[in-house]
PDB file of N, CA and C in Angstrom:
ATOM      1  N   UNK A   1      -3.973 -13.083   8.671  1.00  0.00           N
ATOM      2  CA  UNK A   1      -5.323 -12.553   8.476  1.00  0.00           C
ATOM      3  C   UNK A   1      -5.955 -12.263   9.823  1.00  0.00           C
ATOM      4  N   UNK A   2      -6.896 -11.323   9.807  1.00  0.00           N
ATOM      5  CA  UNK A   2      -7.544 -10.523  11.072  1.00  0.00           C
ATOM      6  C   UNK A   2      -8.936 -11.663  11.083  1.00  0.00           C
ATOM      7  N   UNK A   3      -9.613 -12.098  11.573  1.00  0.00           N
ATOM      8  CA  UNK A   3     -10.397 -12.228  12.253  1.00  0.00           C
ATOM      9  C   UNK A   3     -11.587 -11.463  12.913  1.00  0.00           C
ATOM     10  N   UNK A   4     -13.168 -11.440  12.269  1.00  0.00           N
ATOM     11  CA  UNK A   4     -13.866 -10.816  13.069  1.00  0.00           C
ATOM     12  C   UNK A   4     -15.264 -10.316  12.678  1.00  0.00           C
ATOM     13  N   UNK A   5     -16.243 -10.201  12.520  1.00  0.00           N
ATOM     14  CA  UNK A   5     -17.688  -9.760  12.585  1.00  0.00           C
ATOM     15  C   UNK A   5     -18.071  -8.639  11.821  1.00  0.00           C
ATOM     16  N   UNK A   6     -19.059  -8.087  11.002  1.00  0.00           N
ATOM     17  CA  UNK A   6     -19.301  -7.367  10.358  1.00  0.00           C
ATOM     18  C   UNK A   6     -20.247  -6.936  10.915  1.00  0.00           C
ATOM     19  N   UNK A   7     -20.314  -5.733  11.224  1.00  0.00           N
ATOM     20  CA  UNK A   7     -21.532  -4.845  11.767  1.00  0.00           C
ATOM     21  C   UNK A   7     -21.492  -3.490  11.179  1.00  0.00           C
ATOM     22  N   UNK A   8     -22.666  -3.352  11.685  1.00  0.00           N
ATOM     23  CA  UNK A   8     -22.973  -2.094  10.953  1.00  0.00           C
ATOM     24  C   UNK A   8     -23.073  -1.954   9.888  1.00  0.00           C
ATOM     25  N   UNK A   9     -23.369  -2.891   8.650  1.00  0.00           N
ATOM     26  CA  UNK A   9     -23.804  -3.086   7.274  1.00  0.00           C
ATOM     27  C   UNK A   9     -24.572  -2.195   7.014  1.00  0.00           C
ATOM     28  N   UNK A  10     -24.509  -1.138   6.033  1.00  0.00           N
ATOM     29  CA  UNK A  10     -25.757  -0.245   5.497  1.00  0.00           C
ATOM     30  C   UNK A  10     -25.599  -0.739   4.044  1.00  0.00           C
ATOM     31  N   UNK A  11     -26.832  -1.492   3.446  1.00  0.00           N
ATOM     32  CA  UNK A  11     -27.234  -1.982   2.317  1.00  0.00           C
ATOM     33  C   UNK A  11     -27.340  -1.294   1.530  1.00  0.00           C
ATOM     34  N   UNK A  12     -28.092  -0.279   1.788  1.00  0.00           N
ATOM     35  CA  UNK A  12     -27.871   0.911   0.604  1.00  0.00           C
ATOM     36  C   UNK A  12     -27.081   1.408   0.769  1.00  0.00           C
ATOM     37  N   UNK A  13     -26.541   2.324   1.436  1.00  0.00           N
ATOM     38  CA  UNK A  13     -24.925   2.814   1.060  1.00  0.00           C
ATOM     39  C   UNK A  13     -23.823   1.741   0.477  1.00  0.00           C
ATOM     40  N   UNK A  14     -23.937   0.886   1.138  1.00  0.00           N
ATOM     41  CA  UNK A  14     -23.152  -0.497   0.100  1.00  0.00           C
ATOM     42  C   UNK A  14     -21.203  -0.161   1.174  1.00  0.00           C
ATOM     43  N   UNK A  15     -21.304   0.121   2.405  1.00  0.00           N
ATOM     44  CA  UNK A  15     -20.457   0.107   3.265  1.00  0.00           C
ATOM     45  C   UNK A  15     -20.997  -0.236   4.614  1.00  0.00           C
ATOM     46  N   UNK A  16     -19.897  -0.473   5.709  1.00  0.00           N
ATOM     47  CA  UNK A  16     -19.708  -0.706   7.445  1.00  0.00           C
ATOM     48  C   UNK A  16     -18.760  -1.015   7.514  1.00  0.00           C
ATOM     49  N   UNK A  17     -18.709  -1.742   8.602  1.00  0.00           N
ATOM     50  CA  UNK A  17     -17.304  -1.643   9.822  1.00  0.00           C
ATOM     51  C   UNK A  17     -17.417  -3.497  10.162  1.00  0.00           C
ATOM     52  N   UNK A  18     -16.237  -3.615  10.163  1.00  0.00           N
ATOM     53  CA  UNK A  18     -16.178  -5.233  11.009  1.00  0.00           C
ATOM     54  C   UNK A  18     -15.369  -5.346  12.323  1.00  0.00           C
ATOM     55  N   UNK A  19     -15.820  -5.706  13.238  1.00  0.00           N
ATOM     56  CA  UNK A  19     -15.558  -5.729  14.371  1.00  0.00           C
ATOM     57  C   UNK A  19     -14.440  -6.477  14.546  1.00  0.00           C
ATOM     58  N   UNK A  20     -12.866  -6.249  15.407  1.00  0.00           N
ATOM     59  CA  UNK A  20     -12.181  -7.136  15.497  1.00  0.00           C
ATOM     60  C   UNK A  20     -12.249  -8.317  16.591  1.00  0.00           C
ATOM     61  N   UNK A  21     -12.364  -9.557  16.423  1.00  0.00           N
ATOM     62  CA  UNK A  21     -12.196 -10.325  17.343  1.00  0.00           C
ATOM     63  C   UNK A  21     -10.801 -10.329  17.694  1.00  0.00           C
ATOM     64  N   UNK A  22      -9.950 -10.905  16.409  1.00  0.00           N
ATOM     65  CA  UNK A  22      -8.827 -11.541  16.955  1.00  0.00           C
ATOM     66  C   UNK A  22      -7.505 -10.726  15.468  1.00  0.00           C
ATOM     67  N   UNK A  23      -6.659  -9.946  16.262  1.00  0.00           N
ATOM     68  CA  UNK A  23      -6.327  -8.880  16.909  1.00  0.00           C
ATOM     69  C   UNK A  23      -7.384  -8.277  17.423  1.00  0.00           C
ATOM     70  N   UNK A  24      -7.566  -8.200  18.413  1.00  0.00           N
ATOM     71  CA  UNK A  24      -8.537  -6.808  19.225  1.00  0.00           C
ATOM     72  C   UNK A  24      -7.901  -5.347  18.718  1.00  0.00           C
ATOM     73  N   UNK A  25      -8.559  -4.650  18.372  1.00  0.00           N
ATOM     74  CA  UNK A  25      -8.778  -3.387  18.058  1.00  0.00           C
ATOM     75  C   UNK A  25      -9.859  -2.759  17.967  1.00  0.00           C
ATOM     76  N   UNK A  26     -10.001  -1.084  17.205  1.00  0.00           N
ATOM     77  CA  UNK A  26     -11.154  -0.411  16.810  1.00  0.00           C
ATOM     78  C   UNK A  26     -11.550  -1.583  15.250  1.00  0.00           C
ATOM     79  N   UNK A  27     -12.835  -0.687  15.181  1.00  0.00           N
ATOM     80  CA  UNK A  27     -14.025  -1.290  13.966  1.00  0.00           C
ATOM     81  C   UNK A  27     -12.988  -0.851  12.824  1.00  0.00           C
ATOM     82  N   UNK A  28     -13.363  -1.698  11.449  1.00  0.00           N
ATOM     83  CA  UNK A  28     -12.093  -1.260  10.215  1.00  0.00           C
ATOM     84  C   UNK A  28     -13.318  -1.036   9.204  1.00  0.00           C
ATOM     85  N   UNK A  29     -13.051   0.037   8.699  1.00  0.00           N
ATOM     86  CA  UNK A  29     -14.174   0.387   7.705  1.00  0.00           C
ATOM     87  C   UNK A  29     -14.021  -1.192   6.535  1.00  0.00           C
ATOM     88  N   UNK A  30     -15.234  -1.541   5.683  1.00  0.00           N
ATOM     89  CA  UNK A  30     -15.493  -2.566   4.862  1.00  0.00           C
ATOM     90  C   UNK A  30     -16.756  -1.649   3.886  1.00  0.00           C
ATOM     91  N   UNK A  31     -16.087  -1.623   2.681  1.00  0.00           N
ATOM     92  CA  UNK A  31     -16.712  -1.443   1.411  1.00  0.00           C
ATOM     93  C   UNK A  31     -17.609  -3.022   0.825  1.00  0.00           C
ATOM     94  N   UNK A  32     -19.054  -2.702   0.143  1.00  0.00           N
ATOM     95  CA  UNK A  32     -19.989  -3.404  -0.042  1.00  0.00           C
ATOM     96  C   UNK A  32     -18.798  -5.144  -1.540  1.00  0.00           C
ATOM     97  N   UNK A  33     -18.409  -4.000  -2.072  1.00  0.00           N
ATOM     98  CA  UNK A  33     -17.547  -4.684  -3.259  1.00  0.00           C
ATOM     99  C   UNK A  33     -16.769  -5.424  -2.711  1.00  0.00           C
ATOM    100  N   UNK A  34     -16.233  -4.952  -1.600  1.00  0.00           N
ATOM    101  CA  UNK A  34     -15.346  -6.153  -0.841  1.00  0.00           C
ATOM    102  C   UNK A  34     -15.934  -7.419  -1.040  1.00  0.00           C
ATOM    103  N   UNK A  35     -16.526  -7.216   0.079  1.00  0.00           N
ATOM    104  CA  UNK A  35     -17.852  -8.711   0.016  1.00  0.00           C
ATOM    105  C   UNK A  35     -18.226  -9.071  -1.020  1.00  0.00           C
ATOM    106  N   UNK A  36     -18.772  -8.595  -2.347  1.00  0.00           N
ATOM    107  CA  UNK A  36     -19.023  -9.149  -3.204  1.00  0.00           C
ATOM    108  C   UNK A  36     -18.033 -10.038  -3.616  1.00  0.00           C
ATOM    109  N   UNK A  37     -16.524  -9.638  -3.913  1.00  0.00           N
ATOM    110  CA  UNK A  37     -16.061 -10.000  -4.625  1.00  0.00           C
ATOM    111  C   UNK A  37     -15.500 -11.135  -4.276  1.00  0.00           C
ATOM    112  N   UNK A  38     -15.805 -11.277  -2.772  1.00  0.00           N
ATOM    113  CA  UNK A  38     -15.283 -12.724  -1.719  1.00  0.00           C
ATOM    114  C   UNK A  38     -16.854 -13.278  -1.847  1.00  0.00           C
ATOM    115  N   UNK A  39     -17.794 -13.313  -3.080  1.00  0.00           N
ATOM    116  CA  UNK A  39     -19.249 -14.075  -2.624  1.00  0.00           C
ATOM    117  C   UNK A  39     -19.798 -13.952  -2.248  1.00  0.00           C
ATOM    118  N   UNK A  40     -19.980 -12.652  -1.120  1.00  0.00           N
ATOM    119  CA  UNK A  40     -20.987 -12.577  -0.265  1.00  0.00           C
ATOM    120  C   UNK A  40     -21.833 -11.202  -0.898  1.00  0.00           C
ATOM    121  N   UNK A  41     -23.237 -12.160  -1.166  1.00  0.00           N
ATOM    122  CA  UNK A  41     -24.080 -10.791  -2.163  1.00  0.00           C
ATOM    123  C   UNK A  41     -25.022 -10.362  -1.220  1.00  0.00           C
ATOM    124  N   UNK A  42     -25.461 -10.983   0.300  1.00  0.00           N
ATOM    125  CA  UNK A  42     -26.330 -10.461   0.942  1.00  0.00           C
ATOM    126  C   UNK A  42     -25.813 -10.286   2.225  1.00  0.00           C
ATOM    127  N   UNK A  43     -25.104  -9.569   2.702  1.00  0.00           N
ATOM    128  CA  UNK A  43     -24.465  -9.278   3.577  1.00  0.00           C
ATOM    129  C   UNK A  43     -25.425  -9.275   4.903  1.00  0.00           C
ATOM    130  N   UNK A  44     -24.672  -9.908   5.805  1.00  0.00           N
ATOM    131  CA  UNK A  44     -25.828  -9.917   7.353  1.00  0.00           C
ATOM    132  C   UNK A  44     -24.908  -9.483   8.454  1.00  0.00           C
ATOM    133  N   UNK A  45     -25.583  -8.335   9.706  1.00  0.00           N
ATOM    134  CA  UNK A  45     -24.695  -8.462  10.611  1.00  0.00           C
ATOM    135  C   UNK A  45     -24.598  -9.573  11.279  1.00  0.00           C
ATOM    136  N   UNK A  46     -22.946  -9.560  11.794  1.00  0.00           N
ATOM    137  CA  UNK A  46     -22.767 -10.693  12.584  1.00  0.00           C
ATOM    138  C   UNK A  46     -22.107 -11.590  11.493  1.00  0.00           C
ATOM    139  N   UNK A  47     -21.839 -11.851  10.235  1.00  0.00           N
ATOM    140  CA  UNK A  47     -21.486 -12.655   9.206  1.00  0.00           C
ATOM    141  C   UNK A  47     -19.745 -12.670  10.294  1.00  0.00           C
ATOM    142  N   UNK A  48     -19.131 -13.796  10.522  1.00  0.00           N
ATOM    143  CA  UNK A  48     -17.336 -14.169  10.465  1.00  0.00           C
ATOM    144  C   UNK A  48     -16.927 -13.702   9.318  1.00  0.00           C
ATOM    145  N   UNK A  49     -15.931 -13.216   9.595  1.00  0.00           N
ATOM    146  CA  UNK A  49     -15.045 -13.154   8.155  1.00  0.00           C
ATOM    147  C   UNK A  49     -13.528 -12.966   8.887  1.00  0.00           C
ATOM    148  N   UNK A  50     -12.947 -13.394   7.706  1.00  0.00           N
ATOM    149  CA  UNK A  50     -11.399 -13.287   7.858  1.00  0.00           C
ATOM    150  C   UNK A  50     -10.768 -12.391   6.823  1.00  0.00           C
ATOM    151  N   UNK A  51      -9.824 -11.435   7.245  1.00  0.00           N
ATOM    152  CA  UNK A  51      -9.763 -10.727   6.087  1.00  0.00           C
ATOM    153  C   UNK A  51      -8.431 -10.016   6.531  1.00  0.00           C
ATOM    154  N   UNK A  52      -7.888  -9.252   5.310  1.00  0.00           N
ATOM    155  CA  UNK A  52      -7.103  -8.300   5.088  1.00  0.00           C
ATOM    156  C   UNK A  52      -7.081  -6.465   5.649  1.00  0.00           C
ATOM    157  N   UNK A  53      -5.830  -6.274   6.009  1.00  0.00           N
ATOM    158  CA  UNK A  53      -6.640  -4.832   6.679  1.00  0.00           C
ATOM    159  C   UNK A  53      -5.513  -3.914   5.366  1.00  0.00           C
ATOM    160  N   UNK A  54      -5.864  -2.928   5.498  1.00  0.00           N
ATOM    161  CA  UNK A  54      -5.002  -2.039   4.186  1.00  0.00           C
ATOM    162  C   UNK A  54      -5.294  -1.070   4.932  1.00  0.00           C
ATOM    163  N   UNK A  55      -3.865   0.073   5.085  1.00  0.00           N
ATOM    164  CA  UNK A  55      -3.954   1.531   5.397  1.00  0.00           C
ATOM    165  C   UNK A  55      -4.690   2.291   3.829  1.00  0.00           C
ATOM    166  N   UNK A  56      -5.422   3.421   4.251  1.00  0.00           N
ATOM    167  CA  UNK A  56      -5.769   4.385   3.289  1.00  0.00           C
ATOM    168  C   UNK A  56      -6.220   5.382   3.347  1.00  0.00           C
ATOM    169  N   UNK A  57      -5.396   6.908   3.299  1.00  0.00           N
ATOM    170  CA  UNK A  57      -5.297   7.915   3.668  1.00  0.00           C
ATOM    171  C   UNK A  57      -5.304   8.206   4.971  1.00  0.00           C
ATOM    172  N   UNK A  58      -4.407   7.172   5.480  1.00  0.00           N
ATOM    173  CA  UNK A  58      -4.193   7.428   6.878  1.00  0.00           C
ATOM    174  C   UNK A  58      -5.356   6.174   7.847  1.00  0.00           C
ATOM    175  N   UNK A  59      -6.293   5.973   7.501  1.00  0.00           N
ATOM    176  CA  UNK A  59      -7.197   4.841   8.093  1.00  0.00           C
ATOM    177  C   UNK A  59      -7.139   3.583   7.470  1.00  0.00           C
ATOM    178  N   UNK A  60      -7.406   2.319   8.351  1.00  0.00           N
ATOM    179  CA  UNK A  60      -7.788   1.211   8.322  1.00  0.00           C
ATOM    180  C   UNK A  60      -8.961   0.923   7.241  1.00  0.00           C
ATOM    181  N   UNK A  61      -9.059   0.358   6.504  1.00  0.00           N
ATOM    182  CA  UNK A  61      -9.943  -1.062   5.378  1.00  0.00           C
ATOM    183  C   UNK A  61      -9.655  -2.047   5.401  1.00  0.00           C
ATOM    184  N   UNK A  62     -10.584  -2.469   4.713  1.00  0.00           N
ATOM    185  CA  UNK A  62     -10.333  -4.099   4.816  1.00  0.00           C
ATOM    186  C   UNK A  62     -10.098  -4.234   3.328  1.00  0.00           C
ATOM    187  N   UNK A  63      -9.092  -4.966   2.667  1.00  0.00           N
ATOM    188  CA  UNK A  63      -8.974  -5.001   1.729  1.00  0.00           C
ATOM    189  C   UNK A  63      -9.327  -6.351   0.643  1.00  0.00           C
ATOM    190  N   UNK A  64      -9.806  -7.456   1.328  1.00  0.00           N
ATOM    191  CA  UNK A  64      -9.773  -8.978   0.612  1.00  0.00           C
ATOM    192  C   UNK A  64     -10.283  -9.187   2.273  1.00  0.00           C
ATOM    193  N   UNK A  65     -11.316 -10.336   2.058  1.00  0.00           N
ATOM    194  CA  UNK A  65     -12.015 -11.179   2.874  1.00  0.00           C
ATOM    195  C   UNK A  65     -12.444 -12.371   2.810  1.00  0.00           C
ATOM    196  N   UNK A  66     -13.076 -12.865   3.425  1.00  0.00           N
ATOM    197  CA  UNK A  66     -13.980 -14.349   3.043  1.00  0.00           C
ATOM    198  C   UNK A  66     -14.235 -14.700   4.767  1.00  0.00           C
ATOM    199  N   UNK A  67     -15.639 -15.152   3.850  1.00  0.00           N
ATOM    200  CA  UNK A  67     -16.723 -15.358   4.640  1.00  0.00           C
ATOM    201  C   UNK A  67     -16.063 -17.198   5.524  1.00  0.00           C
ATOM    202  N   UNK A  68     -16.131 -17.027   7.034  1.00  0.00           N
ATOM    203  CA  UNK A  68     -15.669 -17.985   7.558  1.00  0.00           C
ATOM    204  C   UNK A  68     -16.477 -18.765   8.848  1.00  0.00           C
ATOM    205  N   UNK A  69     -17.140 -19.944   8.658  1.00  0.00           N
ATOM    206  CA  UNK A  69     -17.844 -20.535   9.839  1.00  0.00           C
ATOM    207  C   UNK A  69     -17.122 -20.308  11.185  1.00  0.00           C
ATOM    208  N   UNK A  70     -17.890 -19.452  12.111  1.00  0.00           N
ATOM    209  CA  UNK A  70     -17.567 -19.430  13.619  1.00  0.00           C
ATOM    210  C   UNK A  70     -18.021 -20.562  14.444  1.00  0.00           C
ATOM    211  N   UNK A  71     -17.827 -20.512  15.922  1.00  0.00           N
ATOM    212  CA  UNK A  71     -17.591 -21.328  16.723  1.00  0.00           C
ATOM    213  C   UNK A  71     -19.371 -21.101  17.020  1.00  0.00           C
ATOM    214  N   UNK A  72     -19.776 -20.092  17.105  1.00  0.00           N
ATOM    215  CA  UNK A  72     -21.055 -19.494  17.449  1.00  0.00           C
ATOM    216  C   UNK A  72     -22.331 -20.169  16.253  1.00  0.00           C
ATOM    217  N   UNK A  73     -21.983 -20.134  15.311  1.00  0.00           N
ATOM    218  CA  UNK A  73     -22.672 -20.782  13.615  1.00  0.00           C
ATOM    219  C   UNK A  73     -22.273 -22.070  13.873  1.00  0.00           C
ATOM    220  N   UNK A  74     -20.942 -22.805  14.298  1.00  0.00           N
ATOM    221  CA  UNK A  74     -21.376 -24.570  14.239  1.00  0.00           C
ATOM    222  C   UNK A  74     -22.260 -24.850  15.776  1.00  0.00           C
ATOM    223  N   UNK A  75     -22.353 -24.334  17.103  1.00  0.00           N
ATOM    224  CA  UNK A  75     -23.011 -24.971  17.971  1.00  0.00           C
ATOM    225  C   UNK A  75     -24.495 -24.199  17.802  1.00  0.00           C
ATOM    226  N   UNK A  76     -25.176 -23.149  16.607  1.00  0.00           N
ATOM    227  CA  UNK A  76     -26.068 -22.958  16.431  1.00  0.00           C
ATOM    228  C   UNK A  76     -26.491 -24.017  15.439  1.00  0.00           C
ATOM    229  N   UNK A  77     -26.094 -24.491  14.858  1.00  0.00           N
ATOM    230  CA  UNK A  77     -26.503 -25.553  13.872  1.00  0.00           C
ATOM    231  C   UNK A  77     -26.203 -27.091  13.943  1.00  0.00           C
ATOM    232  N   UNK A  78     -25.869 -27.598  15.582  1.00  0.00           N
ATOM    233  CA  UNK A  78     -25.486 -29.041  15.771  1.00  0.00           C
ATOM    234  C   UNK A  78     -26.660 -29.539  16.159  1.00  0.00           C
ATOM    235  N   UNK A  79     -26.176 -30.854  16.210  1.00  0.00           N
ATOM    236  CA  UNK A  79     -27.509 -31.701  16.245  1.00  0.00           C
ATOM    237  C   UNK A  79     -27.746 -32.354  17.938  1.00  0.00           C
ATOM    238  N   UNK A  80     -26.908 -31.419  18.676  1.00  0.00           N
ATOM    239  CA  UNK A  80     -27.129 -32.041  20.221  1.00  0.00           C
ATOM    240  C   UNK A  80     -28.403 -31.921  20.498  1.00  0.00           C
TER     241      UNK A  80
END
């Protein structure tokens, strides 16, 4: 699984792009249903996710995801 950040969320269009951390690469297009169907009904930029990439018609998607605590989300929320 790829590793990496969701940006560029457009709520009403109900698509964006997730950024790769880990493989480094270009942005992979992400459909709104994706996310739903991994739980996530309010999508935020910046959300971790781990996910699946799928060729289609020649480009990158993401095909299956889930929403995953980063390193950035546990030292924003410790109790030091």
């Amino acid at each position: 699984m790829a590793i990496g950040r969701l940006v560029r969320f457009n709520t009403e269009r109900g698509f964006g792009f997730v950024e790769l951390d880990y493989p480094p690469g270009a942005d992979v297009f992400i459909h709104g249903v994706v996310l739903r169907r991994a739980g996530i009904v309010a999508p935020k930029n910046g959300q971790a996710l781990a996910f699946e990439v799928d060729d289609y018609n020649g480009k990158q998607r993401v095909k299956s995801c889930e929403a995953i605590k980063s390193y950035a989300d546990s030292a924003a929320t410790s109790d030091d």
